[in-house]
Protein backbone atom coordinates (compact mmCIF):
# COMPACT_ATOMS: atom_id res chain seq x y z
CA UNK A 1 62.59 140.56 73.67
CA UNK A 2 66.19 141.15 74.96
CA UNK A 3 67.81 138.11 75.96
CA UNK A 4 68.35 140.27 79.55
CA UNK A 5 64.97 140.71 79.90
CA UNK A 6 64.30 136.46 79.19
CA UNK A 7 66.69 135.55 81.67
CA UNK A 8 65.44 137.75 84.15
CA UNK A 9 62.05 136.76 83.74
CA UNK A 10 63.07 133.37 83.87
CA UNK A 11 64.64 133.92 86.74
CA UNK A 12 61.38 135.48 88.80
CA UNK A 13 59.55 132.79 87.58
CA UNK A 14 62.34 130.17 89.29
CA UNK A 15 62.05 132.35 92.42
CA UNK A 16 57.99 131.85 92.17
CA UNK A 17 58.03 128.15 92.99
CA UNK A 18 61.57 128.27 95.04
CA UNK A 19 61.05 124.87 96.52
CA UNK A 20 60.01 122.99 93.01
CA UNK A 21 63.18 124.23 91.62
CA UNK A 22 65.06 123.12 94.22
CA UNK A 23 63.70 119.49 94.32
CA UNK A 24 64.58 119.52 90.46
CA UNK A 25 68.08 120.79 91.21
CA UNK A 26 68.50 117.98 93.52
CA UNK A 27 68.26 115.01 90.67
CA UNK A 28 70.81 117.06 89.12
CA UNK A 29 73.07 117.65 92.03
CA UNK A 30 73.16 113.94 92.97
CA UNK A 31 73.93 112.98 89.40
CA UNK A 32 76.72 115.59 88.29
CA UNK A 33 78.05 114.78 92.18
CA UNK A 34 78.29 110.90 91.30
CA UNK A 35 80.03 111.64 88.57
CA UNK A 36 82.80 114.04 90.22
CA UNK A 37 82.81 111.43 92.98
CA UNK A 38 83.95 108.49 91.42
CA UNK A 39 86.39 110.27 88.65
CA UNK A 40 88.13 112.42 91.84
CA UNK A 41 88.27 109.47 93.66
CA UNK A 42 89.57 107.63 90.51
CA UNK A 43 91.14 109.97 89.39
CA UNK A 44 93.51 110.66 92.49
CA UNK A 45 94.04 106.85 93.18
CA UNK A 46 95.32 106.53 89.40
CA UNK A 47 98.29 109.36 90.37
CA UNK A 48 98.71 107.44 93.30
CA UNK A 49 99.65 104.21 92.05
CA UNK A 50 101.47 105.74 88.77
CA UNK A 51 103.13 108.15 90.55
CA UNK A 52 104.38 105.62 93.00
CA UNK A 53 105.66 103.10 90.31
CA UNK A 54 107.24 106.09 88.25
CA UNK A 55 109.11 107.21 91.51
CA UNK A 56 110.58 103.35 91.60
CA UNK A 57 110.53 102.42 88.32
CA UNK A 58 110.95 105.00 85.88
CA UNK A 59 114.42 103.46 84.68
CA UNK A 60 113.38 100.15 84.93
CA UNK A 61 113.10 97.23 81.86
CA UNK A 62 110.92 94.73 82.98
CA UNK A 63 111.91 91.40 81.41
CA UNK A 64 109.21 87.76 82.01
CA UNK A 65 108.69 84.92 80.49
CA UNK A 66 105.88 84.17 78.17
CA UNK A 67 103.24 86.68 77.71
CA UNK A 68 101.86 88.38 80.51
CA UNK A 69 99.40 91.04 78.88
CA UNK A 70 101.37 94.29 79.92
CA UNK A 71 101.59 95.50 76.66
CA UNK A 72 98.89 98.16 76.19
CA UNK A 73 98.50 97.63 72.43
CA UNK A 74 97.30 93.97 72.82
CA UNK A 75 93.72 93.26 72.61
CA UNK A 76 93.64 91.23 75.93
CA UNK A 77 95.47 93.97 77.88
CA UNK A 78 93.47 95.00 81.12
CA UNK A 79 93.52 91.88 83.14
CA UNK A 80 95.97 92.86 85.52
CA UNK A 81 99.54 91.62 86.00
CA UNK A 82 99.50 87.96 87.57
CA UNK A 83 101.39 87.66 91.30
CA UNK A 84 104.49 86.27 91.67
CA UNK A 85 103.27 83.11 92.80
CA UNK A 86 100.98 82.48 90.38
CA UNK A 87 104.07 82.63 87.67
CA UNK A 88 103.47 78.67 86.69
CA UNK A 89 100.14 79.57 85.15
CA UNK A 90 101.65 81.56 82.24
CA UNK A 91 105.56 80.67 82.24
CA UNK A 92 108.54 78.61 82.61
CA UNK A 93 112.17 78.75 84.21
CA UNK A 94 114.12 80.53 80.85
CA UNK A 95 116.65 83.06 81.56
CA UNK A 96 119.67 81.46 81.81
CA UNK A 97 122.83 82.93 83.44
CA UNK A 98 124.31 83.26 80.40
CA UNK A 99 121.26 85.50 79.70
CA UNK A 100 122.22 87.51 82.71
CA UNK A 101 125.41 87.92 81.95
CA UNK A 102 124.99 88.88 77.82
CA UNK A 103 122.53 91.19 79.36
CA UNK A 104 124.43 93.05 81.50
CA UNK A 105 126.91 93.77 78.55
CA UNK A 106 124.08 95.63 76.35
CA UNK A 107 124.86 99.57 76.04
CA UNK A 108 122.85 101.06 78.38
CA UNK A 109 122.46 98.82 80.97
CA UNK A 110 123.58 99.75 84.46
CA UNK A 111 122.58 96.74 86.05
CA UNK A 112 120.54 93.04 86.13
CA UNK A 113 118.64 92.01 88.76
CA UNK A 114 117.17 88.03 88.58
CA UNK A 115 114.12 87.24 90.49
CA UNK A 116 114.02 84.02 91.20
CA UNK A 117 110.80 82.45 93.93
CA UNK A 118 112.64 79.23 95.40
CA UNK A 119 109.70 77.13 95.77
CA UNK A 120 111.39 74.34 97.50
CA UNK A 121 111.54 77.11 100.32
CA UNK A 122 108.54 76.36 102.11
CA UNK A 123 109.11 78.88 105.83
CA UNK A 124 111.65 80.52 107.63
CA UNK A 125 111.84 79.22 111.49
CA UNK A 126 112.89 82.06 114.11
CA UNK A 127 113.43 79.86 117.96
CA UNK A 128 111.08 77.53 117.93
CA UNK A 129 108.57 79.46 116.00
CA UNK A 130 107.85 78.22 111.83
CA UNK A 131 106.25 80.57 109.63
CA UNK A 132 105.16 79.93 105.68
CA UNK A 133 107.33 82.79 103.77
CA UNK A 134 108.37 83.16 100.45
CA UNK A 135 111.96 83.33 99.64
CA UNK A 136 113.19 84.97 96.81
CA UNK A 137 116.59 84.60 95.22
CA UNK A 138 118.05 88.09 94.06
CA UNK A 139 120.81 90.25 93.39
CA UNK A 140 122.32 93.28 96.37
CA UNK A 141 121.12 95.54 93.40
CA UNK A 142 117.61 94.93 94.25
CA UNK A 143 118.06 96.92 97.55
CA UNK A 144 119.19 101.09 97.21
CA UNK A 145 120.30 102.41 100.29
CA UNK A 146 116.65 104.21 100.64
CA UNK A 147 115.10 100.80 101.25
CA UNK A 148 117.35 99.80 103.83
CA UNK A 149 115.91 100.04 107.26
CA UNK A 150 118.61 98.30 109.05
CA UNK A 151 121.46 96.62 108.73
CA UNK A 152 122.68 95.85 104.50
CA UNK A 153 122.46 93.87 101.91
CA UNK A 154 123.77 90.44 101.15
CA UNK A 155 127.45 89.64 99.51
CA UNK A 156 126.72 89.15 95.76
CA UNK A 157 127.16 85.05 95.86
CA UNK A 158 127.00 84.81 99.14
CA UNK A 159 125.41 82.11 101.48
CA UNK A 160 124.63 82.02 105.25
CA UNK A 161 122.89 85.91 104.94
CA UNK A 162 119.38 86.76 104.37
CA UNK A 163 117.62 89.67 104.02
CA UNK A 164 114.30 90.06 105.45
CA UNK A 165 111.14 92.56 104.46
CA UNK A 166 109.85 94.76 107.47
CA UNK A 167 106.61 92.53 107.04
CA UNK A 168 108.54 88.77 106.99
CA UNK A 169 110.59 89.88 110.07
CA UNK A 170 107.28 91.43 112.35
CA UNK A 171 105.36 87.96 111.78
CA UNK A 172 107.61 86.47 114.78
CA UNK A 173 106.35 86.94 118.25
CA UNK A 174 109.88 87.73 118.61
CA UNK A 175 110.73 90.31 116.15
CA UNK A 176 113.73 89.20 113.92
CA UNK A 177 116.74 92.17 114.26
CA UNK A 178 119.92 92.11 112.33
CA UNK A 179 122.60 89.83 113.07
CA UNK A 180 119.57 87.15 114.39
CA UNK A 181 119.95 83.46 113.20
CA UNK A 182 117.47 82.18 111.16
CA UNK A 183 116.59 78.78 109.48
CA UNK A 184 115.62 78.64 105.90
CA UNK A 185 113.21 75.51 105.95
CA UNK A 186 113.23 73.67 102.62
CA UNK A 187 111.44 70.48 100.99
CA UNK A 188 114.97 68.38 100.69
CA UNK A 189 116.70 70.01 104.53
CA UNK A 190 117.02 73.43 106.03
CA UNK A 191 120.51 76.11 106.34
CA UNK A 192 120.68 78.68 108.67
CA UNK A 193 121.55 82.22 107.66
CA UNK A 194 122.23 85.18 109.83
CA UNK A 195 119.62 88.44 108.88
CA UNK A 196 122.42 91.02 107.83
CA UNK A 197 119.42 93.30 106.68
CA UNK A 198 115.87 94.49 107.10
CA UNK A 199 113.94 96.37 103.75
CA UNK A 200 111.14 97.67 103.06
CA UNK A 201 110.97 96.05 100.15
CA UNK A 202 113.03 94.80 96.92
CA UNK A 203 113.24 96.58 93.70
CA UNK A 204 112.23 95.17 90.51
CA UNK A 205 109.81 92.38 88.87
CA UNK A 206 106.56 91.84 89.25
CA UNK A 207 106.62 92.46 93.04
CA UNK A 208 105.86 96.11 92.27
CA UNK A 209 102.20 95.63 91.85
CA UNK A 210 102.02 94.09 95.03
CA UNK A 211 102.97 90.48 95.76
CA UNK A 212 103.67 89.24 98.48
CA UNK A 213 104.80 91.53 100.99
CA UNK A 214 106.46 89.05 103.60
CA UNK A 215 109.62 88.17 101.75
CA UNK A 216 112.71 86.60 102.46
CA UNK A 217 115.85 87.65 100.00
CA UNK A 218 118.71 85.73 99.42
CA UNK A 219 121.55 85.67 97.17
CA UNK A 220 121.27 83.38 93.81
CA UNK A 221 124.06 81.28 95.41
CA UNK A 222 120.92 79.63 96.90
CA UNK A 223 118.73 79.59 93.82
CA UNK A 224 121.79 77.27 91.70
CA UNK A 225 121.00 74.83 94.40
CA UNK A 226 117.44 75.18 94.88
CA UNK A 227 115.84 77.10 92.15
CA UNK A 228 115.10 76.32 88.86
CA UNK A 229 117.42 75.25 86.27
CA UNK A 230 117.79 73.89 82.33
CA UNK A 231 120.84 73.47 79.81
CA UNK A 232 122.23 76.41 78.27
CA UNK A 233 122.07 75.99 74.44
CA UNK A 234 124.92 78.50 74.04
CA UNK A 235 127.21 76.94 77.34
CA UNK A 236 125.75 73.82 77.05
CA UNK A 237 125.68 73.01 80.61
CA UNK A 238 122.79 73.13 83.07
CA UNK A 239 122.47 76.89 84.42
CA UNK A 240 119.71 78.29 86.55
CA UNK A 241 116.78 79.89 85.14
CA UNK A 242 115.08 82.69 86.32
CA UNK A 243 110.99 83.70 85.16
CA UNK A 244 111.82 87.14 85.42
CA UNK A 245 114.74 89.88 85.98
CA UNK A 246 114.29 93.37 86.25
CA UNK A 247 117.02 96.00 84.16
CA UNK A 248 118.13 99.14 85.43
CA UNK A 249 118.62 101.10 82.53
CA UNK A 250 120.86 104.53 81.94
CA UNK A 251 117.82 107.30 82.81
CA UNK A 252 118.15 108.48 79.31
CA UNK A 253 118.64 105.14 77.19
CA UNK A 254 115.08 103.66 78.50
CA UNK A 255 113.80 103.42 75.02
CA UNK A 256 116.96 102.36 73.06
CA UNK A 257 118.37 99.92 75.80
CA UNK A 258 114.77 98.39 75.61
CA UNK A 259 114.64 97.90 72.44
CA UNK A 260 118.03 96.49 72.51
CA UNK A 261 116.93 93.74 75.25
CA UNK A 262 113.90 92.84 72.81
CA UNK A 263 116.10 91.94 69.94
CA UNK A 264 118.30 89.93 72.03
CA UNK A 265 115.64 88.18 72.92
CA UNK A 266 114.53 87.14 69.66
CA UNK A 267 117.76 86.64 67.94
CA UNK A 268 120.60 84.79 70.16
CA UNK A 269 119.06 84.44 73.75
CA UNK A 270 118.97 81.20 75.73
CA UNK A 271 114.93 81.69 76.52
CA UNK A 272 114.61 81.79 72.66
CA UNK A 273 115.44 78.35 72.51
CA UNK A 274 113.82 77.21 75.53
CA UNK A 275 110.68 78.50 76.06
CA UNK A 276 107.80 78.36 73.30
CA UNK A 277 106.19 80.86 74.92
CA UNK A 278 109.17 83.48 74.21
CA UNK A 279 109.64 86.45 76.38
CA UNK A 280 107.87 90.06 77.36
CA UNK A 281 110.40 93.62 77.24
CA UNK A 282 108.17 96.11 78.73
CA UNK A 283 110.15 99.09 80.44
CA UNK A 284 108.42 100.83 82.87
CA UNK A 285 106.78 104.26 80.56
CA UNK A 286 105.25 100.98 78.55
CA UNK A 287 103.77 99.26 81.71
CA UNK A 288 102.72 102.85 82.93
CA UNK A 289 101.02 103.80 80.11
CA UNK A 290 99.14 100.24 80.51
CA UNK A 291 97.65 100.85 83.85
CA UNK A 292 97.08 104.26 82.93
CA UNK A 293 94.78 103.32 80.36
CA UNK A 294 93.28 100.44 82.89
CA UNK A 295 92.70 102.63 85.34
CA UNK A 296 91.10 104.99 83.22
CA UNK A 297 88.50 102.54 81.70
CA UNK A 298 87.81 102.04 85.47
CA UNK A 299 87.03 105.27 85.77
CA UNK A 300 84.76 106.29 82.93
CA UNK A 301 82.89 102.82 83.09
CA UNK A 302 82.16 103.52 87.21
CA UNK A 303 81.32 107.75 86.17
CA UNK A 304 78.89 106.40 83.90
CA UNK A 305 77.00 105.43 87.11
CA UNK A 306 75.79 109.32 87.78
CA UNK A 307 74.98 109.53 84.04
CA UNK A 308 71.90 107.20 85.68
CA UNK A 309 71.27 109.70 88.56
CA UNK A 310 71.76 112.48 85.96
CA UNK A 311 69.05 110.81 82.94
CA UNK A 312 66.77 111.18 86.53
CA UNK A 313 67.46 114.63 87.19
CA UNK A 314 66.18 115.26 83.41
CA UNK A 315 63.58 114.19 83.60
CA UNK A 316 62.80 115.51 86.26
CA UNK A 317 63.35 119.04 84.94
CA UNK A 318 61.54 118.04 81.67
CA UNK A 319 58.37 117.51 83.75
CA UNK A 320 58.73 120.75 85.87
CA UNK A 321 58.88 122.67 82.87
CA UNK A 322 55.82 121.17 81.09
CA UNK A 323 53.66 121.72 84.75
CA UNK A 324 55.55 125.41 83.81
CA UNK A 325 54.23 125.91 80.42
CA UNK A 326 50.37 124.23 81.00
CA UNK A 327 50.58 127.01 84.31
CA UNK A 328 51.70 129.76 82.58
CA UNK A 329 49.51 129.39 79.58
CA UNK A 330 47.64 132.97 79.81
CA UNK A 331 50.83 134.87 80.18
CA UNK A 332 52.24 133.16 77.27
CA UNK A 333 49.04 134.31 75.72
CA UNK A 334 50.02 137.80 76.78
CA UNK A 335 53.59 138.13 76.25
CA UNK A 336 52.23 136.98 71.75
CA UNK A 337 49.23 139.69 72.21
CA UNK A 338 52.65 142.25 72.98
CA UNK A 339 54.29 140.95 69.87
CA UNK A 340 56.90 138.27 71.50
CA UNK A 341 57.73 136.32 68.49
CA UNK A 342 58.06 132.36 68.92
CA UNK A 343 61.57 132.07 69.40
CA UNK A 344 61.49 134.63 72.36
CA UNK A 345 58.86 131.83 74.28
CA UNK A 346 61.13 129.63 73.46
CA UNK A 347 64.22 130.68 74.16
CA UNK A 348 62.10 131.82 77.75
CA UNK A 349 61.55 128.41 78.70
CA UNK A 350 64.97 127.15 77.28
CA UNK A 351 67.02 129.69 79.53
CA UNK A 352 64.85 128.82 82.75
CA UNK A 353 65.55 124.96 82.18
CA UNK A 354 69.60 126.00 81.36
CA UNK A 355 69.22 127.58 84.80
CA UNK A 356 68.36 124.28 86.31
CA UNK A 357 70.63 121.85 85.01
CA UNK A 358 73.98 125.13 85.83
CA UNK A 359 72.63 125.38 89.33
CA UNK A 360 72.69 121.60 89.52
CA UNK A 361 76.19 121.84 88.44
CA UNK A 362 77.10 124.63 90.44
CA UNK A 363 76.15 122.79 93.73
CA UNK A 364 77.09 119.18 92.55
CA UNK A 365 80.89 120.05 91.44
CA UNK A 366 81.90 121.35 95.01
CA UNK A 367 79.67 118.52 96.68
CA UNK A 368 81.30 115.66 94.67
CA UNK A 369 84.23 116.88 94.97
CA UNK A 370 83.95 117.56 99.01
CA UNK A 371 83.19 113.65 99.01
CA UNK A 372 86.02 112.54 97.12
CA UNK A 373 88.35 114.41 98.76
CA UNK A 374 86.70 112.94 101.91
CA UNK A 375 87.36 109.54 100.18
CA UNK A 376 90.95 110.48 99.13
CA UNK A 377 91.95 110.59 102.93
CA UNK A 378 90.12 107.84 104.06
CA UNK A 379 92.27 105.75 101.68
CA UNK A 380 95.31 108.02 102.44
CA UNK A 381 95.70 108.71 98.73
CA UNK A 382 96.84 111.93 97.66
CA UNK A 383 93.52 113.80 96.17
CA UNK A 384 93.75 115.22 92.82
CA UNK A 385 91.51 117.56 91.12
CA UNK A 386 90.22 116.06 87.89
CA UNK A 387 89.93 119.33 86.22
CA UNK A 388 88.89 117.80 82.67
CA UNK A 389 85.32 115.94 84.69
CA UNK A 390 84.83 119.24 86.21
CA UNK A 391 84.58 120.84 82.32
CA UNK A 392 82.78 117.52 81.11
CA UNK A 393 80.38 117.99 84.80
CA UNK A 394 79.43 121.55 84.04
CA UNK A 395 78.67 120.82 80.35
CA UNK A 396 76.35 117.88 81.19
CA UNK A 397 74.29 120.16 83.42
CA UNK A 398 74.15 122.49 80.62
CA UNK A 399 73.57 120.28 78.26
CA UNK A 400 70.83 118.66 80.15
CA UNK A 401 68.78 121.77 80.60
CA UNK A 402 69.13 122.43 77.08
CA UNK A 403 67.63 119.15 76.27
CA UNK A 404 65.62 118.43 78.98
CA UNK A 405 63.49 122.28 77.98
CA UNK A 406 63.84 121.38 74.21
CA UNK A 407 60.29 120.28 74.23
CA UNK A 408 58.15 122.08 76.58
CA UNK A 409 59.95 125.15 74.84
CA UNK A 410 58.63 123.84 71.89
CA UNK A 411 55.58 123.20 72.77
CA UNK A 412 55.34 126.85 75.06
CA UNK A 413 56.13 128.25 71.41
CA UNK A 414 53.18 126.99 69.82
CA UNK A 415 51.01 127.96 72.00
CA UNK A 416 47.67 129.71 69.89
CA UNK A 417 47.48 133.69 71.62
CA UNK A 418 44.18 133.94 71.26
CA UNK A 419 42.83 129.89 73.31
CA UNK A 420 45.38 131.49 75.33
CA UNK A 421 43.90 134.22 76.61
CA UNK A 422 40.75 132.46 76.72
CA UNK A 423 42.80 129.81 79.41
CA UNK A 424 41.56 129.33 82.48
């Protein structure tokens, strides 16, 4: 038998019992649809968030205290980067100014910007209206000219100006504007500082993967008197000391200029001394290439739900084609009587349940991928076509068929011609 004349005989006898095939088709549809679901969905948020932290980051060298797990080669990667204020549970105060400062003299480096939370800061006061805010000590480097709203940034060392997030300044029932008065409320007294700017944000540390998103900014002037501090070991005189400070690196010195940081780090640097817990170098491909590989765990481990829609749908086209081969016993019989060798059953019943599990994927690509799209918008994420699930989609419905027919195949093979013919 021609492998023309299988298929379309397989074919007519799908088009014999048009609604059975279709109900089969349907536990494949739903599974191969899960699956495109979940990894466009995934798939799109993951260049979402990447692309995002690329487009603010991609010359950036992060620099923390202690280890924080961003490093994609360590075994207990994958937890997540901890939020700024939870920085106590994993490090202490250890870049020094002197740190700073030897920093900003490494080849490479364009610029240093500290992060510093003042926790005596407990709210800013606007009239006679308090609100809890956390106030972070920083450099005018932390603010490009892209994230200014309004107004600018700080002085470097100045005091009396504060810069305010979009977020921090809409929490008033009088919306803070530049050149507003506002008091900085702390455990020990209170200052007032005029708003000379409103951002969207600040660039650099761990703020990037969120945080919190009603800050106040001020310049480190404030953090010598409030913020953390320890003695210098290469000064030796009390400094303030920051948990974290972001690098901006030359675009094409990333690598080198990171690997520059790390062995200052472990060679002649203050938080050597300090801290036992030593510090994390992670530039931003290293910390992309982290969440990357996060996000794609995420991804496989939630598409391995339609895998269980999917083992359904074969089954389901196992036991279609078994009812097939017990129904169409006496034309089996026939088609051996004519001389149809084994393999030509076989490969009958193998192409008519390869037809099931394609159609499946024929419907259930487009129809996941309708719904994630659908899901895409909804989170206002930019959708993205995971062209490598598609491939793995439409191979899975293949492979499926092929499986799921393996053994009524077999067993439409063996069929004896002659109790065949005798079938009732």
């Amino acid at each position: 038998m021609r492998a023309r004349d299988g298929i379309r005989i397989a074919m007519r006898a799908l088009e014999g019992h048009r609604l059975r095939s279709a109900l089969t088709v349907v536990g494949i549809v739903i599974g191969i649809g899960t699956v495109i679901i979940f990894a466009s969905f995934g798939t799109s948020v993951q260049t979402d968030v990447v692309g995002e932290f690329e487009d603010t980051a991609a010359s950036e060298i992060l620099v923390v205290t202690g280890d924080v797990g961003l490093d994609p080669d360590d075994e207990g990667f994958g937890g997540g980067p901890p939020s700024p204020g939870n920085l106590d549970s994993f490090a202490l105060p250890g870049l020094t100014t002197h740190d700073l400062e030897q920093l900003e003299t490494i080849d490479g480096v364009e610029s240093v910007i500290p992060r510093g939370d003042i926790d005596a800061a407990t709210a800013l006061r606007y009239g006679n209206q308090s609100e809890p805010q956390n106030v972070v000590a920083t450099s005018p480097s932390a603010f490009p000219g892209e994230n200014i709203v309004s107004g600018r940034s700080f002085e470097q060392g100045a005091s009396g100006e504060i810069v305010l997030s979009e977020q921090a300044a809409a929490v008033f029932d009088r919306n803070v504007s530049v050149g507003d008065n506002i008091t900085i409320e702390f455990r020990e007294g209170e200052e007032t500082a005029t708003v000379v700017g409103i951002v969207t944000r600040a660039r650099g540390g761990l703020n990037l993967f969120g945080g919190f998103s009603t800050e106040a900014y001020v310049s480190t002037e404030y953090y010598r008197e409030y913020g953390d501090s320890v003695e210098s070991p290469s000064e030796g005189v009390k400094q303030a000391a920051y948990r974290q400070a972001t690098l901006v690196a030359e675009p094409d010195q990333v690598t080198d200029t990171s690997s520059a940081v790390d062995t200052y780090f472990q060679t002649e640097s203050d938080a050597a001394r300090v801290l036992d817990e030593g510090v994390t170098v992670q530039s931003a491909a290293d910390i992309v290439d982290g969440i990357e590989e996060v996000l794609g765990d995420i991804i496989r481990l939630v598409s391995g739900i339609g895998l269980l829609a999917l083992l359904v749908g074969a089954f389901g086209i196992a036991n279609i084609m078994l009812v097939s081969v017990t129904e169409r016993t006496k034309e089996i019989g026939i088609m051996k009587a004519n001389g149809a060798q084994n393999r030509s059953v076989m490969g009958l019943f193998l192409a008519e349940s390869v037809m099931l599990g394609l159609a499946g994927a024929i419907v259930g690509i487009p129809a996941g991928l309708a719904v994630g799209y659908a899901a895409s918008a909804y989170a206002e994420v930019g959708f993205t076509v995971p062209y490598d699930w598609i491939l793995v989609a439409t191979l899975m419905g293949i492979a499926t068929g092929v499986v799921s027919g393996l053994y009524p195949a077999w067993r439409a093979a063996r069929v004896d011609p002659i109790d065949a013919l005798r079938y009732e």
